[in-house]
C-alpha atoms as a PDB file:
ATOM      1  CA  UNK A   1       7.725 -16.282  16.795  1.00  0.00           C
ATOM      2  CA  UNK A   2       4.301 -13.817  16.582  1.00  0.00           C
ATOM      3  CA  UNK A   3       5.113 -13.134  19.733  1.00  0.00           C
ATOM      4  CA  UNK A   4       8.453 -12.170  19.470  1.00  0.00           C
ATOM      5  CA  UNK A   5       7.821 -10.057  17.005  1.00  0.00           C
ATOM      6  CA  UNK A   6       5.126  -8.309  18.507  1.00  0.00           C
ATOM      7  CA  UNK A   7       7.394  -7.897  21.526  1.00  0.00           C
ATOM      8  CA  UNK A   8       9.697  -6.072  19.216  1.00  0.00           C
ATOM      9  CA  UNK A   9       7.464  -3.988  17.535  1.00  0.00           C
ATOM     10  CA  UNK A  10       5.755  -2.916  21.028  1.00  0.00           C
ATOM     11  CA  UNK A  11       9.499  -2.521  22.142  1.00  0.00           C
ATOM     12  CA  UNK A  12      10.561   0.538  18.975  1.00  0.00           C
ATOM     13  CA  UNK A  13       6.639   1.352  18.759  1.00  0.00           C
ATOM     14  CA  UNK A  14       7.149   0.113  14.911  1.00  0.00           C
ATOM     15  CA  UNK A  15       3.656  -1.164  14.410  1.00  0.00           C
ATOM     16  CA  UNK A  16       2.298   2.848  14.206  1.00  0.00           C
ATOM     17  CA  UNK A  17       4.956   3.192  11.556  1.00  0.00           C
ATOM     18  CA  UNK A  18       3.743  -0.155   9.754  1.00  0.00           C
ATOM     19  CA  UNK A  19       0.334   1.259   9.915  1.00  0.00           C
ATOM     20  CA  UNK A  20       0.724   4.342   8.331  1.00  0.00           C
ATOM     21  CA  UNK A  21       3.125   2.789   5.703  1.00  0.00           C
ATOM     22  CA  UNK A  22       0.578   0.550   4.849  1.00  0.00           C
ATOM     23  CA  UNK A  23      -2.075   3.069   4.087  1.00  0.00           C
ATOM     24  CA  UNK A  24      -0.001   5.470   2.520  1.00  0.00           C
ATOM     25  CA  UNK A  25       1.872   3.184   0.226  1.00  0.00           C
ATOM     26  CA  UNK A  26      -1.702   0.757  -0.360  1.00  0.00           C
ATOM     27  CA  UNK A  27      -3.646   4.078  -1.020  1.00  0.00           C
ATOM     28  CA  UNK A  28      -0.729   5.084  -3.468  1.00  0.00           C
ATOM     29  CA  UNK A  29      -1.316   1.574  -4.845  1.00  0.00           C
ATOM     30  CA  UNK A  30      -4.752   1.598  -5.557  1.00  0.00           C
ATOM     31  CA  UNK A  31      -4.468   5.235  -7.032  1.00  0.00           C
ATOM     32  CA  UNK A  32      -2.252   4.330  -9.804  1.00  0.00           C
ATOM     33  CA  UNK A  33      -3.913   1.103 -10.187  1.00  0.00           C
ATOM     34  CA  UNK A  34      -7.179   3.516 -10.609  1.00  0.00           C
ATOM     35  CA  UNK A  35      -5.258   6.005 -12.903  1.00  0.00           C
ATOM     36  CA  UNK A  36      -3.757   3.276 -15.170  1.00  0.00           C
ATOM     37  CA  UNK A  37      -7.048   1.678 -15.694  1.00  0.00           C
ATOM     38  CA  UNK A  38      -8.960   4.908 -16.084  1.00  0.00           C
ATOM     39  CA  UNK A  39      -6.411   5.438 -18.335  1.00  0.00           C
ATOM     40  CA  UNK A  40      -7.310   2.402 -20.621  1.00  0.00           C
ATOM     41  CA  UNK A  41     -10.971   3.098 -20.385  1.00  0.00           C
ATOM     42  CA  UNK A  42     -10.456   6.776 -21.341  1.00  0.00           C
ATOM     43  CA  UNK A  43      -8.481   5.733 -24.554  1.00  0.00           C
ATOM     44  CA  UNK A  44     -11.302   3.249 -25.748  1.00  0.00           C
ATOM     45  CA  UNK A  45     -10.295   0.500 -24.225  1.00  0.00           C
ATOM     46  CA  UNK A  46      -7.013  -1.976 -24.663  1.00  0.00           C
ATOM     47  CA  UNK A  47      -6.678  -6.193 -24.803  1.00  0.00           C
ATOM     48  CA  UNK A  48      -7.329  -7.354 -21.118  1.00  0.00           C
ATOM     49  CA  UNK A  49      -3.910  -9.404 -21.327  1.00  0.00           C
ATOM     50  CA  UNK A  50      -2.218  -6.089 -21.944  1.00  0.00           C
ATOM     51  CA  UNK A  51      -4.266  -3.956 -18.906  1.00  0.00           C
ATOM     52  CA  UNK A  52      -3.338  -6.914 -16.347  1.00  0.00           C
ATOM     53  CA  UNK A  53       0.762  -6.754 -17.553  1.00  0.00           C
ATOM     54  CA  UNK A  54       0.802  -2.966 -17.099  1.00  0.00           C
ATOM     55  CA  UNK A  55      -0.803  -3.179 -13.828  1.00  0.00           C
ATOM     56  CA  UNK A  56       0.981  -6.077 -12.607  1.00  0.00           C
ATOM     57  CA  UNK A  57       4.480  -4.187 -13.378  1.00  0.00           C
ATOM     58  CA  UNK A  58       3.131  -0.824 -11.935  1.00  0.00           C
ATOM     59  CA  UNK A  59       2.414  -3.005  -8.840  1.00  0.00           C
ATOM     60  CA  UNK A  60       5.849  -4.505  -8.834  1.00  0.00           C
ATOM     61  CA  UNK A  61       7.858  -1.209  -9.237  1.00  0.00           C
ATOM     62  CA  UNK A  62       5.831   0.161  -6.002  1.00  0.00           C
ATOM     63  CA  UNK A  63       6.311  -3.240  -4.431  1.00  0.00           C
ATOM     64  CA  UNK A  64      10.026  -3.103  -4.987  1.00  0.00           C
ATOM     65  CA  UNK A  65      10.018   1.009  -4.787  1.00  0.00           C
ATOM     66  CA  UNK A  66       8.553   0.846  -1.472  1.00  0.00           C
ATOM     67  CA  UNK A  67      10.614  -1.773   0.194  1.00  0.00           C
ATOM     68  CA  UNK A  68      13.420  -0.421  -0.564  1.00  0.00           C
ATOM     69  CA  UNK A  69      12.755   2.989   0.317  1.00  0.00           C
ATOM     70  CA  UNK A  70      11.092   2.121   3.674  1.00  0.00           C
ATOM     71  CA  UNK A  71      14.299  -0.512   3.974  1.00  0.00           C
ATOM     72  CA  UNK A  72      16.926   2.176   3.525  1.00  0.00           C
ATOM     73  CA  UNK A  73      15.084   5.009   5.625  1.00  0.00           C
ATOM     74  CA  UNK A  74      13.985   2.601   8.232  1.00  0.00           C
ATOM     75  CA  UNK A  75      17.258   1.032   8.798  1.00  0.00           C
ATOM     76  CA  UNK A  76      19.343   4.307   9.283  1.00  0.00           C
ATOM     77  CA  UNK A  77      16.471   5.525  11.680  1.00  0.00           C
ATOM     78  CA  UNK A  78      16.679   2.531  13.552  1.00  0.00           C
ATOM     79  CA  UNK A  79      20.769   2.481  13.819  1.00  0.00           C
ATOM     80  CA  UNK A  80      20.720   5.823  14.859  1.00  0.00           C
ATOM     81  CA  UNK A  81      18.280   5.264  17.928  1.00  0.00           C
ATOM     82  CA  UNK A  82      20.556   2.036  18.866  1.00  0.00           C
ATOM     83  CA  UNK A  83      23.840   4.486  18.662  1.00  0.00           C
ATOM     84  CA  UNK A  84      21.861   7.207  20.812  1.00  0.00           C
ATOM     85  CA  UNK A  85      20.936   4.630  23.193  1.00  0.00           C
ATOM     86  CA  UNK A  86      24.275   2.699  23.755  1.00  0.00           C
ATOM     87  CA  UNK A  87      25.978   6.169  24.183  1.00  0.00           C
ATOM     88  CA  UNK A  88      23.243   6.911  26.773  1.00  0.00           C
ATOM     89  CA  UNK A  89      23.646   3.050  28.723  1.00  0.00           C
ATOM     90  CA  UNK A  90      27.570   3.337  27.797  1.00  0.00           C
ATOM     91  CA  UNK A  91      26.846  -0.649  26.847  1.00  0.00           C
ATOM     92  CA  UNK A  92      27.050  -2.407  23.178  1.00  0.00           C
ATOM     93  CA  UNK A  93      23.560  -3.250  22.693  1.00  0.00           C
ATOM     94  CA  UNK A  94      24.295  -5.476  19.216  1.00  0.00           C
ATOM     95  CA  UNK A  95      22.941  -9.138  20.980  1.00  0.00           C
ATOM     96  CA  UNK A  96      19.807  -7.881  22.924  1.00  0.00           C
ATOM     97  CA  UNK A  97      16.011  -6.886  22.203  1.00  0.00           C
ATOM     98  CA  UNK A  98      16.953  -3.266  21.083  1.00  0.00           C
ATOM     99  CA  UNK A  99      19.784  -4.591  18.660  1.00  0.00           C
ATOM    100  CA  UNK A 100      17.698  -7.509  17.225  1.00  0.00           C
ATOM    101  CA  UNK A 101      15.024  -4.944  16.585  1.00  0.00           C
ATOM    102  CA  UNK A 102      17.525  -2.845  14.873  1.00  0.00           C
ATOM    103  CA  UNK A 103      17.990  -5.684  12.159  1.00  0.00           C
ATOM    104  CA  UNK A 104      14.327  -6.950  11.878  1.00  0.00           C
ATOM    105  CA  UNK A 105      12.170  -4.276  12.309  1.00  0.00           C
ATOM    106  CA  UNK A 106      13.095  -2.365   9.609  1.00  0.00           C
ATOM    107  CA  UNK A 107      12.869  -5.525   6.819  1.00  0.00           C
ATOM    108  CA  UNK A 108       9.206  -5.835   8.542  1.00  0.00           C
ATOM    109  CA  UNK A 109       8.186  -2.323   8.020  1.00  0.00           C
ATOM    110  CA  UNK A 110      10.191  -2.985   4.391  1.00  0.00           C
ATOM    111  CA  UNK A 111       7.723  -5.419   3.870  1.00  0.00           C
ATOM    112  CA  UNK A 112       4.572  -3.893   4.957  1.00  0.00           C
ATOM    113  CA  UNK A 113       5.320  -0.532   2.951  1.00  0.00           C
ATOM    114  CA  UNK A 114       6.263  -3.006  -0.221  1.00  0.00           C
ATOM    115  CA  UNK A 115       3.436  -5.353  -0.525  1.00  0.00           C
ATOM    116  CA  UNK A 116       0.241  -2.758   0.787  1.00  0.00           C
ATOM    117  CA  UNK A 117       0.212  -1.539  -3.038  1.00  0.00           C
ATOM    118  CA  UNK A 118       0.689  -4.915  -4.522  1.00  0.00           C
ATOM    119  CA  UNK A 119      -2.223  -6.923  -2.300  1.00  0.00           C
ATOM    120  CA  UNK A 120      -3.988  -3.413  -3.459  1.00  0.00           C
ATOM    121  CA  UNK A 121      -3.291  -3.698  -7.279  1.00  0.00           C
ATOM    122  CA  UNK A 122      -4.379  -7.843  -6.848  1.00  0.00           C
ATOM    123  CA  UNK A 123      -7.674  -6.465  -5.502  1.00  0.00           C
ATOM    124  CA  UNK A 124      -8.158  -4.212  -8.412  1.00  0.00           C
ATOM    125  CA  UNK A 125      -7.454  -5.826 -11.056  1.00  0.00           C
ATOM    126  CA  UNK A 126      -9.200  -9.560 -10.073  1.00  0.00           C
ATOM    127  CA  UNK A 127     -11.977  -8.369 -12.538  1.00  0.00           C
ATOM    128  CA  UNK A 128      -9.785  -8.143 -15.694  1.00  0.00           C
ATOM    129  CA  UNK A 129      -7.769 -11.883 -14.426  1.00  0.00           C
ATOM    130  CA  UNK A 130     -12.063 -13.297 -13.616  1.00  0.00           C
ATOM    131  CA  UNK A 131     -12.829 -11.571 -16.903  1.00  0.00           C
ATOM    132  CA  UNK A 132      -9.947 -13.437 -18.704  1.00  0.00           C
ATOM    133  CA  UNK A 133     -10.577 -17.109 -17.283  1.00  0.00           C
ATOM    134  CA  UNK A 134     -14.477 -16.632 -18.927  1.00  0.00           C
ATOM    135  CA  UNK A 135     -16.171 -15.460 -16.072  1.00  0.00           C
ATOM    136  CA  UNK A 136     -19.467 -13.003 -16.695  1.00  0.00           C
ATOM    137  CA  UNK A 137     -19.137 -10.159 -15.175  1.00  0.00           C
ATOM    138  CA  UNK A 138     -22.030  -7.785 -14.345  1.00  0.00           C
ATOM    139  CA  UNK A 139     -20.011  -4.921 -15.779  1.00  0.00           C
ATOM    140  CA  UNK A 140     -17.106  -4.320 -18.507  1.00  0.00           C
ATOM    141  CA  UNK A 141     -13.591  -5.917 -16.948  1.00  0.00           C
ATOM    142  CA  UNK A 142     -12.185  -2.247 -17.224  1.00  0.00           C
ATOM    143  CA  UNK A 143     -14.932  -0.565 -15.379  1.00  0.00           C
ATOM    144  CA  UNK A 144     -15.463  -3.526 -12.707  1.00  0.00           C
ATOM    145  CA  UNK A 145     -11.912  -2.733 -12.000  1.00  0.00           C
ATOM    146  CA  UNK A 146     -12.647   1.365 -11.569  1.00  0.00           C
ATOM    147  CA  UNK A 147     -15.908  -0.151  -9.221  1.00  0.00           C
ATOM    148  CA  UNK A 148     -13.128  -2.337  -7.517  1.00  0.00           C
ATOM    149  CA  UNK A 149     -10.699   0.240  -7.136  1.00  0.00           C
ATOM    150  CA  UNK A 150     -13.011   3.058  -5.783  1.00  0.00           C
ATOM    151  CA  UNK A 151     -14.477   0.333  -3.104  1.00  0.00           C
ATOM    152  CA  UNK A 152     -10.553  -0.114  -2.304  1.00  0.00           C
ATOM    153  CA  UNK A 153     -10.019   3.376  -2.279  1.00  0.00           C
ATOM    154  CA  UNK A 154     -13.033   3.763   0.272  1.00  0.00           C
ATOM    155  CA  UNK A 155     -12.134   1.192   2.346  1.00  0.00           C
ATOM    156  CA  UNK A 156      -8.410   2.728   2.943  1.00  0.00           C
ATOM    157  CA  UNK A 157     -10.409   5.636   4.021  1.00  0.00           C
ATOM    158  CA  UNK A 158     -12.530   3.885   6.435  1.00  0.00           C
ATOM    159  CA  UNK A 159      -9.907   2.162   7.714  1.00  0.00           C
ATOM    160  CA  UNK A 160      -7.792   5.588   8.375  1.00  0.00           C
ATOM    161  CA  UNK A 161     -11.010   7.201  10.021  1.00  0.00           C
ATOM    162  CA  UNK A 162     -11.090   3.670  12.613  1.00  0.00           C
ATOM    163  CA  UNK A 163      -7.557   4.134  13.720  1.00  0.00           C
ATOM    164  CA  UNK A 164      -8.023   7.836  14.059  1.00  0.00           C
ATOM    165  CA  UNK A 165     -11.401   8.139  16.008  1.00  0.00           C
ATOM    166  CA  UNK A 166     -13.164   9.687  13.436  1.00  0.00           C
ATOM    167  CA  UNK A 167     -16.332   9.250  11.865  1.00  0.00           C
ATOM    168  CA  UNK A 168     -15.571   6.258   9.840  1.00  0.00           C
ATOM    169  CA  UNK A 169     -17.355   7.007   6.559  1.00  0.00           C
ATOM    170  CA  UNK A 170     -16.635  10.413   6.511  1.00  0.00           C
ATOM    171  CA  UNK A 171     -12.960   9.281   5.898  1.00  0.00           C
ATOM    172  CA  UNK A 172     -14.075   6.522   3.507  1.00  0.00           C
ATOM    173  CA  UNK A 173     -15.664   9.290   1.964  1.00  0.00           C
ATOM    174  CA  UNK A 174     -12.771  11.619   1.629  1.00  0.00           C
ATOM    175  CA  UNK A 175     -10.450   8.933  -0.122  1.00  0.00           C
ATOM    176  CA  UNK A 176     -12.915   8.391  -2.879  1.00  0.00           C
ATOM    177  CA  UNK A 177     -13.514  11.890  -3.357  1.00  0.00           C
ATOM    178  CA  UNK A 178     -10.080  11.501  -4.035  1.00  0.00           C
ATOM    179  CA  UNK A 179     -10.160   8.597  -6.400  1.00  0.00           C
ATOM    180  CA  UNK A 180     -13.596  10.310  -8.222  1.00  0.00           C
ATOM    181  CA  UNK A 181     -11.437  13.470  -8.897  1.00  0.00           C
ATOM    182  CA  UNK A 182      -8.623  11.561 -10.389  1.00  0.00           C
ATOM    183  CA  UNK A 183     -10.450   9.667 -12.675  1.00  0.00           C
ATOM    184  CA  UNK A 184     -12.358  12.629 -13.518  1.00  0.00           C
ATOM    185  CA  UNK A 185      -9.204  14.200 -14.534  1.00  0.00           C
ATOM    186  CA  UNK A 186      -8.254  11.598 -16.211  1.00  0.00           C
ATOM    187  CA  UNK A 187     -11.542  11.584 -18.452  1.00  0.00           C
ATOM    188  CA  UNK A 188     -11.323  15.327 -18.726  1.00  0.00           C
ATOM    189  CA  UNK A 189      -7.662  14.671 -20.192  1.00  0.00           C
ATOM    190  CA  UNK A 190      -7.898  11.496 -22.086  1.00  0.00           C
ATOM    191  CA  UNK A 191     -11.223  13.034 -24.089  1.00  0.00           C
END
């Protein structure tokens, strides 16, 4: 089955699309994940039930939000390339590799794009759910969670500077430049 997926992604060059989808929608992920609990630690603080909910549903929306959009876009891209290409051959393409790829690849890159920012969000917010079962944590639940996030945040980065050939934690670098300005503005607004 692995393989016959593989085959299909290789065949519509989908896993390039998968890849970026995955970083883009996992760094948009772990930036509201960031914001939201920046958010909570700029207003004093709220109950750690309460911080975990609101995460949890931001996570779900851009779970659901990005399935569906990658879903929708993905699946007129990909019936448009299978029209182009049976006008091209002059042959109905519906029962072979091309056509089966038309159907699957574009609930696989659904997929991808849907659960980057919610296996993001899980990352971040395991502080507030250790927190919550008793465990001692070296820092406050809310700012373990900023640590946690800004480690995610770099990692995306690194990650992005690997598949591009560039100085790995330069890129790593750049993404949590990003996430220190945001919850700097954040700060600046919430004091």
């Amino acid at each position: 089955m692995f393989d016959r997926l593989r085959f299909l992604f290789q065949l519509t060059r989908a896993d390039k699309i998968a890849r970026r989808y995955f970083v883009t929608n996992g760094f948009d992920g772990a930036l509201t994940i960031l914001g939201l609990t920046m958010g909570f630690y700029a207003s004093g603080g709220v109950a750690i039930p309460v911080a975990i909910s609101a995460c949890l549903g931001a996570a779900i929306a851009l779970t659901v939000s990005g399935f569906a959009s990658a879903y929708v876009s993905e699946t007129a891209e990909r019936e448009q390339e299978l029209k182009e290409l049976e006008q091209a051959l002059g042959h109905d393409l519906e029962d072979t590799a091309h056509g089966r790829a038309a159907r699957l690849v574009p609930v696989l890159i659904g997929t991808v794009n849907g659960f980057a920012p919610f296996i993001m969000a899980l990352l971040i917010i395991t502080p507030l759910w250790l927190s919550e079962a008793g465990m001692a944590l070296p820092l406050a639940p809310l700012e373990a969670s900023i640590v946690v996030a800004f480690i995610t945040l770099f990692l995306l980065g690194a990650f992005i500077g690997t598949v591009s050939h560039r100085f790995w934690l330069w890129s790593g670098l750049r993404t949590l430049l990003i996430g220190l300005l945001t919850a700097g503005i954040i700060l600046i607004i919430g004091a």
